[in-house]
C-alpha atoms as a PDB file:
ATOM      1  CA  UNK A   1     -15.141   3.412  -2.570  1.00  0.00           C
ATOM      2  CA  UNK A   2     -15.087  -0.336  -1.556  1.00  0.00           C
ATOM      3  CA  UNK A   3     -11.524  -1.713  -0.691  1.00  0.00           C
ATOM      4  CA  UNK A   4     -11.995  -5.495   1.172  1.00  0.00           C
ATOM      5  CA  UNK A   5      -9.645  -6.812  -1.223  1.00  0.00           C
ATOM      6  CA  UNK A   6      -6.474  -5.341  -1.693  1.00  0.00           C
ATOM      7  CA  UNK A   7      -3.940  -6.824  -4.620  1.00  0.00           C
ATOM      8  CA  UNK A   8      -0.075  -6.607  -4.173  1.00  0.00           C
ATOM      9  CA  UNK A   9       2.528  -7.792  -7.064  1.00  0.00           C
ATOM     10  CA  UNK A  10       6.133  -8.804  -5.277  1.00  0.00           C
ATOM     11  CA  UNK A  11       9.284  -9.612  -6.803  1.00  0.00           C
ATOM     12  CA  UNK A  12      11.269 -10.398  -3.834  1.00  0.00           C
ATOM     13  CA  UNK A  13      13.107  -7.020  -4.232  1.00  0.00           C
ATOM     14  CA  UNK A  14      13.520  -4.197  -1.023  1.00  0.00           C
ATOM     15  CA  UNK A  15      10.992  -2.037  -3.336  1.00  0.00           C
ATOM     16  CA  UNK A  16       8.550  -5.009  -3.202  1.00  0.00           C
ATOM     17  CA  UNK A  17       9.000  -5.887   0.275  1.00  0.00           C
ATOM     18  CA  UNK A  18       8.573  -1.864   1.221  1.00  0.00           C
ATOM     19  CA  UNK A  19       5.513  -1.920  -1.073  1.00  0.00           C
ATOM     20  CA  UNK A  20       3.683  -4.890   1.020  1.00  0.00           C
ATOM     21  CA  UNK A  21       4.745  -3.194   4.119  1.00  0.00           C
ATOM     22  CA  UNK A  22       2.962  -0.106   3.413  1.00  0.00           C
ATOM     23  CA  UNK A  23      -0.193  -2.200   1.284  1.00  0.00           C
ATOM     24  CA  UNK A  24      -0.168  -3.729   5.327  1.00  0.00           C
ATOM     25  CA  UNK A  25      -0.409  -0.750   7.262  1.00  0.00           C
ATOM     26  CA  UNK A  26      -2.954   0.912   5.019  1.00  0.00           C
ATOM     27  CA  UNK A  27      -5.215  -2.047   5.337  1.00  0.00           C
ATOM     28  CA  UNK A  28      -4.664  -1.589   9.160  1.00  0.00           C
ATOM     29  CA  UNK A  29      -5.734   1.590   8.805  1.00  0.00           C
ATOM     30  CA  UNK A  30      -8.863   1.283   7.202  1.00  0.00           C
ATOM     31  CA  UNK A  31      -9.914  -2.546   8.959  1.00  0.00           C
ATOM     32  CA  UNK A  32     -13.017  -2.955  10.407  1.00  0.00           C
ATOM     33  CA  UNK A  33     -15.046  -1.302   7.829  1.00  0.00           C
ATOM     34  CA  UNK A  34     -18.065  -3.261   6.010  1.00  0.00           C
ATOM     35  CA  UNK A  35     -17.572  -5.321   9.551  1.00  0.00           C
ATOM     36  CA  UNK A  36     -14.396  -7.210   8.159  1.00  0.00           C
ATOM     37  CA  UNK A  37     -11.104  -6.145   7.823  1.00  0.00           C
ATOM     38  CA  UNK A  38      -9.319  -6.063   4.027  1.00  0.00           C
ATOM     39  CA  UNK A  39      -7.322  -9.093   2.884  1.00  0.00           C
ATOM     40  CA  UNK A  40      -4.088  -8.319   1.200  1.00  0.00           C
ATOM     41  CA  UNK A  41      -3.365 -10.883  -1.793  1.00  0.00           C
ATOM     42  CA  UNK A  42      -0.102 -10.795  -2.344  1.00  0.00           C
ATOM     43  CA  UNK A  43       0.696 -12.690  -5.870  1.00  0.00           C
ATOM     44  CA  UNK A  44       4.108 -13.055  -7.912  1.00  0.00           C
ATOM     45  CA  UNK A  45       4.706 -13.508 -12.105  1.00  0.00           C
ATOM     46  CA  UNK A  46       6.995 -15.517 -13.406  1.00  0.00           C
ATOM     47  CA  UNK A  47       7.675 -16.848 -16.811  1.00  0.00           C
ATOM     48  CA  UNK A  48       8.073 -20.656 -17.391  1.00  0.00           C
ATOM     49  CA  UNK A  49      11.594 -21.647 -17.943  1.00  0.00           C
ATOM     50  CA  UNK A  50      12.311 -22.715 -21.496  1.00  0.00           C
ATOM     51  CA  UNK A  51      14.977 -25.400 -22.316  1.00  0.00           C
ATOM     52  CA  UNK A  52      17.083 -25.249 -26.026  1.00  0.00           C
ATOM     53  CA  UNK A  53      16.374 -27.613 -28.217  1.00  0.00           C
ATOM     54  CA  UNK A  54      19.752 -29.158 -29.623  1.00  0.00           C
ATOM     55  CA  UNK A  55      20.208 -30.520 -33.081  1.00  0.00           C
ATOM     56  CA  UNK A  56      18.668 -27.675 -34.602  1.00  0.00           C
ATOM     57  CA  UNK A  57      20.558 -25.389 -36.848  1.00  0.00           C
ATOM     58  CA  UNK A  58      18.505 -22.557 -35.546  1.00  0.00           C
ATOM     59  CA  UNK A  59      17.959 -21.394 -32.083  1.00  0.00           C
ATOM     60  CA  UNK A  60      14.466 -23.495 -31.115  1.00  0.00           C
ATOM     61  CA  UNK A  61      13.167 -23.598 -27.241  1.00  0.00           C
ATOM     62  CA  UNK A  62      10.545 -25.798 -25.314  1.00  0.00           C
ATOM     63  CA  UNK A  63       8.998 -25.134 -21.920  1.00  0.00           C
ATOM     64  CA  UNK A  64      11.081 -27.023 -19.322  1.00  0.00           C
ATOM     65  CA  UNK A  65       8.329 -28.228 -16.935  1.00  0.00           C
ATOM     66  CA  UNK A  66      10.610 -29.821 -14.807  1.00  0.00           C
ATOM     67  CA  UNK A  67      12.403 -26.805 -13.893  1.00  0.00           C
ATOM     68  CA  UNK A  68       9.002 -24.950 -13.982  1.00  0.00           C
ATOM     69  CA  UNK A  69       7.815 -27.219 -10.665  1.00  0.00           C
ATOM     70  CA  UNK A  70      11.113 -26.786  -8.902  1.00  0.00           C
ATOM     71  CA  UNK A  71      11.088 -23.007  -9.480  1.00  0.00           C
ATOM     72  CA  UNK A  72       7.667 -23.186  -8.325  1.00  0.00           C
ATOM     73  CA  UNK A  73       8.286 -25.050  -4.925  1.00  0.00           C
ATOM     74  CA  UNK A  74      11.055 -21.780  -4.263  1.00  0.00           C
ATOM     75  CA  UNK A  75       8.689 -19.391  -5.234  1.00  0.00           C
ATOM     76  CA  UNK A  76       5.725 -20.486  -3.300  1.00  0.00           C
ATOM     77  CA  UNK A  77       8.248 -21.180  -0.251  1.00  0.00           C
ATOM     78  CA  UNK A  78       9.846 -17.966  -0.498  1.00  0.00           C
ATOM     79  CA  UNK A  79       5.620 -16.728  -0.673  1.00  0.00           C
ATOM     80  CA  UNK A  80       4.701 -18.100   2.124  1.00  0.00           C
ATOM     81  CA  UNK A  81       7.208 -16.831   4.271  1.00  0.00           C
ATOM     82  CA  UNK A  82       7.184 -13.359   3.271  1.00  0.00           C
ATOM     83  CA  UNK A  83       3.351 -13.693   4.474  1.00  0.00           C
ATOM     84  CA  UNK A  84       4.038 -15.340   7.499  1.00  0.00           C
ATOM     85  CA  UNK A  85       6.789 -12.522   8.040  1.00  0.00           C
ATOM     86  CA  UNK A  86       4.367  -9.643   7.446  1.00  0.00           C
ATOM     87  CA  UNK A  87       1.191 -11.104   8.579  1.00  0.00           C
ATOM     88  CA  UNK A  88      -0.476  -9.020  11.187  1.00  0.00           C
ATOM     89  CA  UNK A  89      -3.264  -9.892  13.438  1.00  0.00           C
ATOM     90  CA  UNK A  90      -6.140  -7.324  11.691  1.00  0.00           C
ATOM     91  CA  UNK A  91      -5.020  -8.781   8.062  1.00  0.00           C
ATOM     92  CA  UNK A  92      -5.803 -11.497   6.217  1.00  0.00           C
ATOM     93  CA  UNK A  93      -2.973 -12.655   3.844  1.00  0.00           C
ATOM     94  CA  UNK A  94      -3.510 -15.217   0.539  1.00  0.00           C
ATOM     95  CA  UNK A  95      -0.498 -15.560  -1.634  1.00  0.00           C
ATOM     96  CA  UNK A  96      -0.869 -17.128  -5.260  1.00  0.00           C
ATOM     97  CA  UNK A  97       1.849 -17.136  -7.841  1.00  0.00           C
ATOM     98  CA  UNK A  98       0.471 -16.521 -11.722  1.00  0.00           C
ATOM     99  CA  UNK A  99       2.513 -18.145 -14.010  1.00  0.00           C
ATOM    100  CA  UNK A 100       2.747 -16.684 -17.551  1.00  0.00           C
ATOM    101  CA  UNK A 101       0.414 -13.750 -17.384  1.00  0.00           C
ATOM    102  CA  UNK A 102       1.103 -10.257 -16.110  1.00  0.00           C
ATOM    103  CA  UNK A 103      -0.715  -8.374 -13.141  1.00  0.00           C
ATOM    104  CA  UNK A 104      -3.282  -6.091 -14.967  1.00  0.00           C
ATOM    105  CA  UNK A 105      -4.462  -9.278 -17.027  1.00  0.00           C
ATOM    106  CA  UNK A 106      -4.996 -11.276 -14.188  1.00  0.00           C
ATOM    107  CA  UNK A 107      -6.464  -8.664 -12.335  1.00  0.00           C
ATOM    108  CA  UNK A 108      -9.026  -8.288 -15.413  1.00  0.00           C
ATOM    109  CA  UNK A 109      -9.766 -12.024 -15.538  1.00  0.00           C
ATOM    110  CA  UNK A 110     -10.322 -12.189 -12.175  1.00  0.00           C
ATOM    111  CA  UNK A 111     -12.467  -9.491 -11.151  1.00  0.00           C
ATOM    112  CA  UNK A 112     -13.173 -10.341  -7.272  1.00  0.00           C
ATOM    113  CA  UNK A 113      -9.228 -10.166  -6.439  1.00  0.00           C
ATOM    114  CA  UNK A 114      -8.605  -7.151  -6.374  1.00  0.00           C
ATOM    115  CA  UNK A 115     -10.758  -3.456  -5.436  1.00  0.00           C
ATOM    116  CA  UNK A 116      -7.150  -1.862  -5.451  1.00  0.00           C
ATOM    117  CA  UNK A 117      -3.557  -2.745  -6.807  1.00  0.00           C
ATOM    118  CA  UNK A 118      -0.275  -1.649  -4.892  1.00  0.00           C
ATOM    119  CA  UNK A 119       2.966  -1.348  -6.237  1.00  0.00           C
ATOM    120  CA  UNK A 120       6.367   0.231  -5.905  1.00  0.00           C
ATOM    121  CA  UNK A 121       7.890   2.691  -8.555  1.00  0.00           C
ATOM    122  CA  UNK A 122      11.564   1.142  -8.275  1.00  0.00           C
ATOM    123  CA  UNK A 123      12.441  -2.581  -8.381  1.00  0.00           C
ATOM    124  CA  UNK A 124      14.840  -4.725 -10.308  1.00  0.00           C
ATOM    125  CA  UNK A 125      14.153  -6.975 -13.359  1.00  0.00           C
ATOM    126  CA  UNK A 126      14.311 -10.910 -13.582  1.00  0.00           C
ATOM    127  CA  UNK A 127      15.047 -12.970 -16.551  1.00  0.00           C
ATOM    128  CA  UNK A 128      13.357 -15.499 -14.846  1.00  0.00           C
ATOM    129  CA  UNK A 129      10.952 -14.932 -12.628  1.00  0.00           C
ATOM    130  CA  UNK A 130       9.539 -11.698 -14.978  1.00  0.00           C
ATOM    131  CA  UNK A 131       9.577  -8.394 -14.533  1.00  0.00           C
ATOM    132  CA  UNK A 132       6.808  -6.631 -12.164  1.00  0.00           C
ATOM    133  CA  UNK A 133       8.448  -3.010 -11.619  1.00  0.00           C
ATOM    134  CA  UNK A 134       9.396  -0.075 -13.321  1.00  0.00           C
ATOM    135  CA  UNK A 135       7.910  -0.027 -16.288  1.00  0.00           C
ATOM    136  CA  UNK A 136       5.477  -2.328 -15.090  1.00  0.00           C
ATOM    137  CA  UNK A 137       4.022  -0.661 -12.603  1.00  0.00           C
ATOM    138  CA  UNK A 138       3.356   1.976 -15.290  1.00  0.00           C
ATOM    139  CA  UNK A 139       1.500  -0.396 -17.627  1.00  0.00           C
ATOM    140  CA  UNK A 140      -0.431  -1.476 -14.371  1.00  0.00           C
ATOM    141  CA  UNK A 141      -1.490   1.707 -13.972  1.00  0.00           C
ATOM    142  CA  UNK A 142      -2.329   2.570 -17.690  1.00  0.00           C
ATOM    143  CA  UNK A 143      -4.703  -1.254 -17.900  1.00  0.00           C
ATOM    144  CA  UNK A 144      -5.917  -1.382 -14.372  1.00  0.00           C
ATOM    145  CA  UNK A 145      -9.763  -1.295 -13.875  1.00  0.00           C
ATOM    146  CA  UNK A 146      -9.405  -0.620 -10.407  1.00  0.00           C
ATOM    147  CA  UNK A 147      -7.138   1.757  -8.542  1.00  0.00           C
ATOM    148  CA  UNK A 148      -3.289   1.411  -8.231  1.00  0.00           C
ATOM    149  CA  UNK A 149      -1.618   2.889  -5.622  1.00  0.00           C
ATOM    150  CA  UNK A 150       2.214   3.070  -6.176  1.00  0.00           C
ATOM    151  CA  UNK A 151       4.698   3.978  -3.085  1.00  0.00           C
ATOM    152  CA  UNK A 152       8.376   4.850  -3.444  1.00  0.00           C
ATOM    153  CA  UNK A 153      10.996   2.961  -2.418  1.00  0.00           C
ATOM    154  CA  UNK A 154      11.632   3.814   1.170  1.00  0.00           C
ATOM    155  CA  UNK A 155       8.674   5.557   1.764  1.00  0.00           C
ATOM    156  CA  UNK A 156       6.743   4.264   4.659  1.00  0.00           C
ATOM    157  CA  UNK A 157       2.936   4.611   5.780  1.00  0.00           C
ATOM    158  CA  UNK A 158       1.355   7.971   7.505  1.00  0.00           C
ATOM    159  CA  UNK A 159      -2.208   8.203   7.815  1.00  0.00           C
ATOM    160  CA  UNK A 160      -2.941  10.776   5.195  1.00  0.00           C
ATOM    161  CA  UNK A 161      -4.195  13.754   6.882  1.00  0.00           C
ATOM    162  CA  UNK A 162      -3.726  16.075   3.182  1.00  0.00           C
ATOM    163  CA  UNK A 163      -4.702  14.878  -0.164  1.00  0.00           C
ATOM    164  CA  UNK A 164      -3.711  16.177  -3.523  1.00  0.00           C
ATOM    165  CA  UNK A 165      -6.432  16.081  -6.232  1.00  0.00           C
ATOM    166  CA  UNK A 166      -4.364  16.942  -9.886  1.00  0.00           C
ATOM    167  CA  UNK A 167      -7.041  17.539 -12.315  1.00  0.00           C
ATOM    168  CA  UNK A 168      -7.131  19.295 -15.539  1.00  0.00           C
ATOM    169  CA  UNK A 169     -10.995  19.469 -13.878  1.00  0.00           C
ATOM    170  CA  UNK A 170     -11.850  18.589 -17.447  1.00  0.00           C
ATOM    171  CA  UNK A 171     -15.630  18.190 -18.644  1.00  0.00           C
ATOM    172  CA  UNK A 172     -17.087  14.777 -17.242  1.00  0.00           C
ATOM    173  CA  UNK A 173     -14.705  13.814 -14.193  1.00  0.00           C
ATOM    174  CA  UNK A 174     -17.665  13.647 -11.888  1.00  0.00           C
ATOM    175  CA  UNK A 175     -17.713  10.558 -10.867  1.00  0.00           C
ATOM    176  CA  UNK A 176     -13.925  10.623 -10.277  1.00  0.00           C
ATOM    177  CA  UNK A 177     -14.486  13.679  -8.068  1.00  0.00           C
ATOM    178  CA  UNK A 178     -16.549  11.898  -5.990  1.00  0.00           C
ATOM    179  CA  UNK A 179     -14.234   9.103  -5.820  1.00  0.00           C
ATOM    180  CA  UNK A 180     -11.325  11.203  -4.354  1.00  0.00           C
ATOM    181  CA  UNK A 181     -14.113  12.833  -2.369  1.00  0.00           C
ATOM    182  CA  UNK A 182     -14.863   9.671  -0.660  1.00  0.00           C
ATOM    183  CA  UNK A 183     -11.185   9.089  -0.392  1.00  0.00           C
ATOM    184  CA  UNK A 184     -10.370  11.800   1.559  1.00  0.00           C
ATOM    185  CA  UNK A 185     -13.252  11.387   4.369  1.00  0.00           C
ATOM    186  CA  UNK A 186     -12.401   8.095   5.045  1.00  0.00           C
ATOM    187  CA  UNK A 187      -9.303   9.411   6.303  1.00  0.00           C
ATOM    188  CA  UNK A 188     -11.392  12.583   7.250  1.00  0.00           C
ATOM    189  CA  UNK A 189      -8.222  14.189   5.488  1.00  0.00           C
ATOM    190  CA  UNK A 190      -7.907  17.479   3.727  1.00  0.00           C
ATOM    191  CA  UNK A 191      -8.582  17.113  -0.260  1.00  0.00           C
ATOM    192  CA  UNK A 192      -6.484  19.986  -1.846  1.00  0.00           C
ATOM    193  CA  UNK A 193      -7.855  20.140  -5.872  1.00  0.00           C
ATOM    194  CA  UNK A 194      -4.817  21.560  -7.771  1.00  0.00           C
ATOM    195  CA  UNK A 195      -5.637  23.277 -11.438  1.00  0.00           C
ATOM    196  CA  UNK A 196      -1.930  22.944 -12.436  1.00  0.00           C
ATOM    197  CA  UNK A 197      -1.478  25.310 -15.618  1.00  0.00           C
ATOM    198  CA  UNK A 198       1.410  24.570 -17.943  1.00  0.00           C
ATOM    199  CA  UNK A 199       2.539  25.867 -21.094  1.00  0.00           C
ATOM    200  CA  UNK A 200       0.829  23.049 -22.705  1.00  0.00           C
ATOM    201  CA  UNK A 201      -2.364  23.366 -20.667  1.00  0.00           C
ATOM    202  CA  UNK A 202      -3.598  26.456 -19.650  1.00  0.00           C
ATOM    203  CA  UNK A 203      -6.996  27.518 -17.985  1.00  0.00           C
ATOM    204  CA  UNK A 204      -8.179  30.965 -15.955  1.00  0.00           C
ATOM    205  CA  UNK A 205      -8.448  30.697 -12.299  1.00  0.00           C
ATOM    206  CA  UNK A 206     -12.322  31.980 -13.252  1.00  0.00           C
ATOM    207  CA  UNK A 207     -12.443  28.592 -15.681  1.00  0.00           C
ATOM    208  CA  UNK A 208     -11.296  26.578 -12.806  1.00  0.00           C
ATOM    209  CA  UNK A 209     -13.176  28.667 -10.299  1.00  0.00           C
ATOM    210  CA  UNK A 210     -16.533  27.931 -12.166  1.00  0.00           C
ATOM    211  CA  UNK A 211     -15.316  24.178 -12.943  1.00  0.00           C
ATOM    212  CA  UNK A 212     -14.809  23.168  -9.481  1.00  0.00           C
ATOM    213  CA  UNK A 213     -17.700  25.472  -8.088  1.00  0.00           C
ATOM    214  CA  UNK A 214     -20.070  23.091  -9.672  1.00  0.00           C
ATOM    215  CA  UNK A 215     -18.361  19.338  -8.248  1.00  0.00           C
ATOM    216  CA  UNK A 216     -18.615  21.422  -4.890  1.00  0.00           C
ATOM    217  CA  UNK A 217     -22.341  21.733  -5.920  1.00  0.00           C
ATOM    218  CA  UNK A 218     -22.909  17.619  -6.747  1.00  0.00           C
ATOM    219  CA  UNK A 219     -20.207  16.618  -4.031  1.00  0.00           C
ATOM    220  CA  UNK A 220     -19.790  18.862  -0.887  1.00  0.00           C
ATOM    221  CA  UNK A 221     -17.119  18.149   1.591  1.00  0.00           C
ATOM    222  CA  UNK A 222     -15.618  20.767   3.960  1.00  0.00           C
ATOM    223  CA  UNK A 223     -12.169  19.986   4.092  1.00  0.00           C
ATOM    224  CA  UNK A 224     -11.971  20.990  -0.035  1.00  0.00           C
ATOM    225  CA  UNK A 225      -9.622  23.487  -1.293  1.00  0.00           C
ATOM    226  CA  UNK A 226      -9.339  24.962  -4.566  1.00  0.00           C
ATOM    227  CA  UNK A 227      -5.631  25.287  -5.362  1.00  0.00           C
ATOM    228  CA  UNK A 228      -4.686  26.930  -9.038  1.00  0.00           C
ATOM    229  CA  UNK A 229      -1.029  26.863  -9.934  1.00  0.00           C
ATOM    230  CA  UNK A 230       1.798  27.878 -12.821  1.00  0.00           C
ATOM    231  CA  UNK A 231       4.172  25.681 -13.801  1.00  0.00           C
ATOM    232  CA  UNK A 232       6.813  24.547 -16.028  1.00  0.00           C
ATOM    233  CA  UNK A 233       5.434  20.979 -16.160  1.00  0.00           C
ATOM    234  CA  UNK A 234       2.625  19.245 -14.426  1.00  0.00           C
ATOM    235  CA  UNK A 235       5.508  17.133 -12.411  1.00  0.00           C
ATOM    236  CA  UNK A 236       7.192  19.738 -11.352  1.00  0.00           C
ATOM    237  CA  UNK A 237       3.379  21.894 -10.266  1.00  0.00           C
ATOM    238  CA  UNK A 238       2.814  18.928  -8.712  1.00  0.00           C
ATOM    239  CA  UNK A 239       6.626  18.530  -6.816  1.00  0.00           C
ATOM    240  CA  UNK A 240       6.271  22.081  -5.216  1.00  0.00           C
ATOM    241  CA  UNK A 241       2.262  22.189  -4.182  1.00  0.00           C
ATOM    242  CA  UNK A 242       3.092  18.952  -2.472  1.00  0.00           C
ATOM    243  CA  UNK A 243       6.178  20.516  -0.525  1.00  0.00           C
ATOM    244  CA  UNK A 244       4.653  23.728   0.595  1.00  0.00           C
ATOM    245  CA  UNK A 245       1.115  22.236   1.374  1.00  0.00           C
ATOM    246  CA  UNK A 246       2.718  18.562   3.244  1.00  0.00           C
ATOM    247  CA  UNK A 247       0.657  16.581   0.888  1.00  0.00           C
ATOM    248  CA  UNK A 248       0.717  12.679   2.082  1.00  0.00           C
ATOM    249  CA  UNK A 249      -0.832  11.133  -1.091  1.00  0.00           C
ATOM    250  CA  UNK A 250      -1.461  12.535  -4.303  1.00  0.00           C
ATOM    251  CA  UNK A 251      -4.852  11.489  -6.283  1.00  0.00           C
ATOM    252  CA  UNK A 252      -4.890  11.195 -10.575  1.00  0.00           C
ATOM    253  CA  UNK A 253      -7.006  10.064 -12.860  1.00  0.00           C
ATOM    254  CA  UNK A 254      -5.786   8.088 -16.057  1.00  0.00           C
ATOM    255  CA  UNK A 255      -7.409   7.399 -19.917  1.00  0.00           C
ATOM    256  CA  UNK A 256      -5.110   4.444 -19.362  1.00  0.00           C
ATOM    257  CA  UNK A 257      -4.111   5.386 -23.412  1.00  0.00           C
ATOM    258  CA  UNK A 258      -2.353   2.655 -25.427  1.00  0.00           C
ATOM    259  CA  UNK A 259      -1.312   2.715 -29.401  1.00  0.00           C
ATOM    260  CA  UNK A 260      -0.501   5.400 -30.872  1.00  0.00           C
ATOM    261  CA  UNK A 261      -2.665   7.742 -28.944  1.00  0.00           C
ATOM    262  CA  UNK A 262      -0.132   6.726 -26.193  1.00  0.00           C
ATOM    263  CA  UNK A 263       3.347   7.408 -28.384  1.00  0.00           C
ATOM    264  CA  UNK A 264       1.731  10.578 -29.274  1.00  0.00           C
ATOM    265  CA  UNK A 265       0.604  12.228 -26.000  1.00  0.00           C
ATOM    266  CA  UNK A 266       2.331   9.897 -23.766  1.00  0.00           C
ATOM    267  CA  UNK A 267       0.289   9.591 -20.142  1.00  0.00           C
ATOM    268  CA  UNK A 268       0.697  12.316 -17.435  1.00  0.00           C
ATOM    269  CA  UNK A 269      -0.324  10.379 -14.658  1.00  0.00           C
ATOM    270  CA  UNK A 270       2.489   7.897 -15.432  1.00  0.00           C
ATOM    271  CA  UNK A 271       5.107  10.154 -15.661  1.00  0.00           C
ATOM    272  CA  UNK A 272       4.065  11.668 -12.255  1.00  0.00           C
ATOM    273  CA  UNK A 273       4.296   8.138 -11.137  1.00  0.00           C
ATOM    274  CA  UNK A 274       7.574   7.557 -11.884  1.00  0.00           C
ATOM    275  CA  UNK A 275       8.439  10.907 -11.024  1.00  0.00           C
ATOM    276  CA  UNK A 276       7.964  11.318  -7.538  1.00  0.00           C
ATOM    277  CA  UNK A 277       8.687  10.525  -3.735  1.00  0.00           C
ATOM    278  CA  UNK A 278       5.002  10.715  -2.501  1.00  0.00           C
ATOM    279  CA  UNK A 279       2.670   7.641  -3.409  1.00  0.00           C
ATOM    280  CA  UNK A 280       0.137   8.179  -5.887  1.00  0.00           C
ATOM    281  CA  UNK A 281      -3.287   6.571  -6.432  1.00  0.00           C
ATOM    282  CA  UNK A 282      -4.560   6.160  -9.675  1.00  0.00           C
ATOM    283  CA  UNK A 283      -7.873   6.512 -11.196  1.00  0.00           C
ATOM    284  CA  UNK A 284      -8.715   4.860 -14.292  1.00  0.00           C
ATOM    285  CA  UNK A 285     -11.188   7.980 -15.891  1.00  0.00           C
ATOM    286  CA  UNK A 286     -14.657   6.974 -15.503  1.00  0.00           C
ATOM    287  CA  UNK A 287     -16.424   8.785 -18.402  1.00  0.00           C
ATOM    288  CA  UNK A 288     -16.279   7.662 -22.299  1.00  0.00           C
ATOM    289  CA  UNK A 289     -15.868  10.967 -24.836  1.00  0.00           C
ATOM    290  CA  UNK A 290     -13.606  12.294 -26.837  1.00  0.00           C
ATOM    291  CA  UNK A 291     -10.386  13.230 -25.000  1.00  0.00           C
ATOM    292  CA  UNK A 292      -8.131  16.003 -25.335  1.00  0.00           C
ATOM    293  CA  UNK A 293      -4.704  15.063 -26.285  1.00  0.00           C
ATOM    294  CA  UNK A 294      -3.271  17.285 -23.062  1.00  0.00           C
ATOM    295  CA  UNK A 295      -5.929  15.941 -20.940  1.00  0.00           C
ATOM    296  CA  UNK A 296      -4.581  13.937 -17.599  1.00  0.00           C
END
């Protein structure tokens, strides 16, 4: 898992600024690796202002470029000096504002920005300047190609010494295994694997037993616990295995589901998200075939 290149979204709000801080001191944390440390690109959306045309007996708008250059002088002032205010010797900062196009599209249309997005699950909304949070950061995590770490607002960076891996350990998540595998020893942390059974998905410790016997088999690591749980809901499995084992981060993989396959069986990993006060890193699922409609 390659992370030189580290994307973070801002809006100007405390659950922005709190994201950046943390986006900082995890890139501290892992600098020096590939013999360079990460650079944190810190870019904001905004819409471009329209303007009513009068005279018109129905409501008709133009862009107002004019207003769109002044807004952008603020915005690329008020940029540059939340860079210059966070910038930290081991870190390279670029800021870039993206006018007109949200995070996961840009992040698709430019590739070599970003190996992994961070955002914070609270923020406010702006007529204006767009909106980046709340539900945003759950469609980020539901397009992204590349991972998207989201942090709480208020929560502030610990090395992770204990991940949690929530996984249905459905057939094909190999690759993802690994991922979280790889994860975990660069912080040569603990990687807890929860099987979190819920009235709406159910497996035998034996099934998960024999399920996470064979990733052992194809991805050894040490510091790898098997962890299989009851629950009401996979939120609230999740809530009380991260309280009694001190979980710092907790690790998901998403379909990233859209349509009606998405108003139908919603998306776990983004209610999690949303849900709760440790930051969560999110997998987009690596392996095409048919899915499971209570699959993670």
């Amino acid at each position: 898992m390659k992370i030189q290149r580290i994307l973070v979204p801002v809006d100007f709000s405390a659950c922005a600024d709190n994201a950046l801080r943390y986006a900082a001191a995890f890139a501290a944390a892992i600098s020096g690796e590939a013999g360079s440390a990460p650079t944190l690109h810190v870019v904001h959306c905004y819409d471009t202002p329209v303007t009513v045309v009068p005279g018109s007996d129905i409501l008709v708008t133009m862009p107002d470029f004019e207003m769109e250059k002044e807004l952008h002088a603020e915005l690329q002032e008020r940029l540059n000096t939340l860079t210059a205010k966070m910038a930290k010797q081991s870190i390279v900062f670029t800021s870039v504002l993206i006018r007109d196009q949200n995070v996961w599209d840009y992040v698709e249309a430019n590739p070599t920005q970003a190996d992994m997005v961070v955002m914070g699950t609270r923020g406010h909304t702006s007529l204006m300047h767009g909106v980046l949070f709340g539900t945003n950061t759950e469609r980020t995590i539901r397009h992204s190609k590349v991972p998207v770490l989201t942090v709480p607002h208020g929560r502030k960076f610990k090395r992770p010494a204990r991940l949690l891996l929530a996984t249905g350990l459905e057939p094909g998540i190999e690759g993802n295994f690994a991922e979280a595998v790889a994860l975990a020893r660069r912080f040569d942390a603990q990687l807890d694997v929860a099987m979190i059974s819920t009235p709406d998905m159910y497996a035998t410790t034996a099934v998960a037993q024999k399920k996470y016997a064979e990733l052992k088999q194809h991805h050894p690591y040490d510091k790898c616990l098997l962890l299989t749980y009851n629950a009401g809901s996979l939120t609230d499995g999740l809530r009380e295995i991260a309280s009694f084992r001190k979980s710092d981060l907790i690790v998901m993989f998403t379909h990233g589901r859209s349509g009606l396959r998405r108003l139908l069986y919603g998306s776990l990993t983004e209610e999690v998200a949303a849900g709760l006060s440790i930051p969560l890193i999110a997998f987009k699922y690596s392996v095409k075939h048919i899915i499971p409609p209570h699959s993670i």
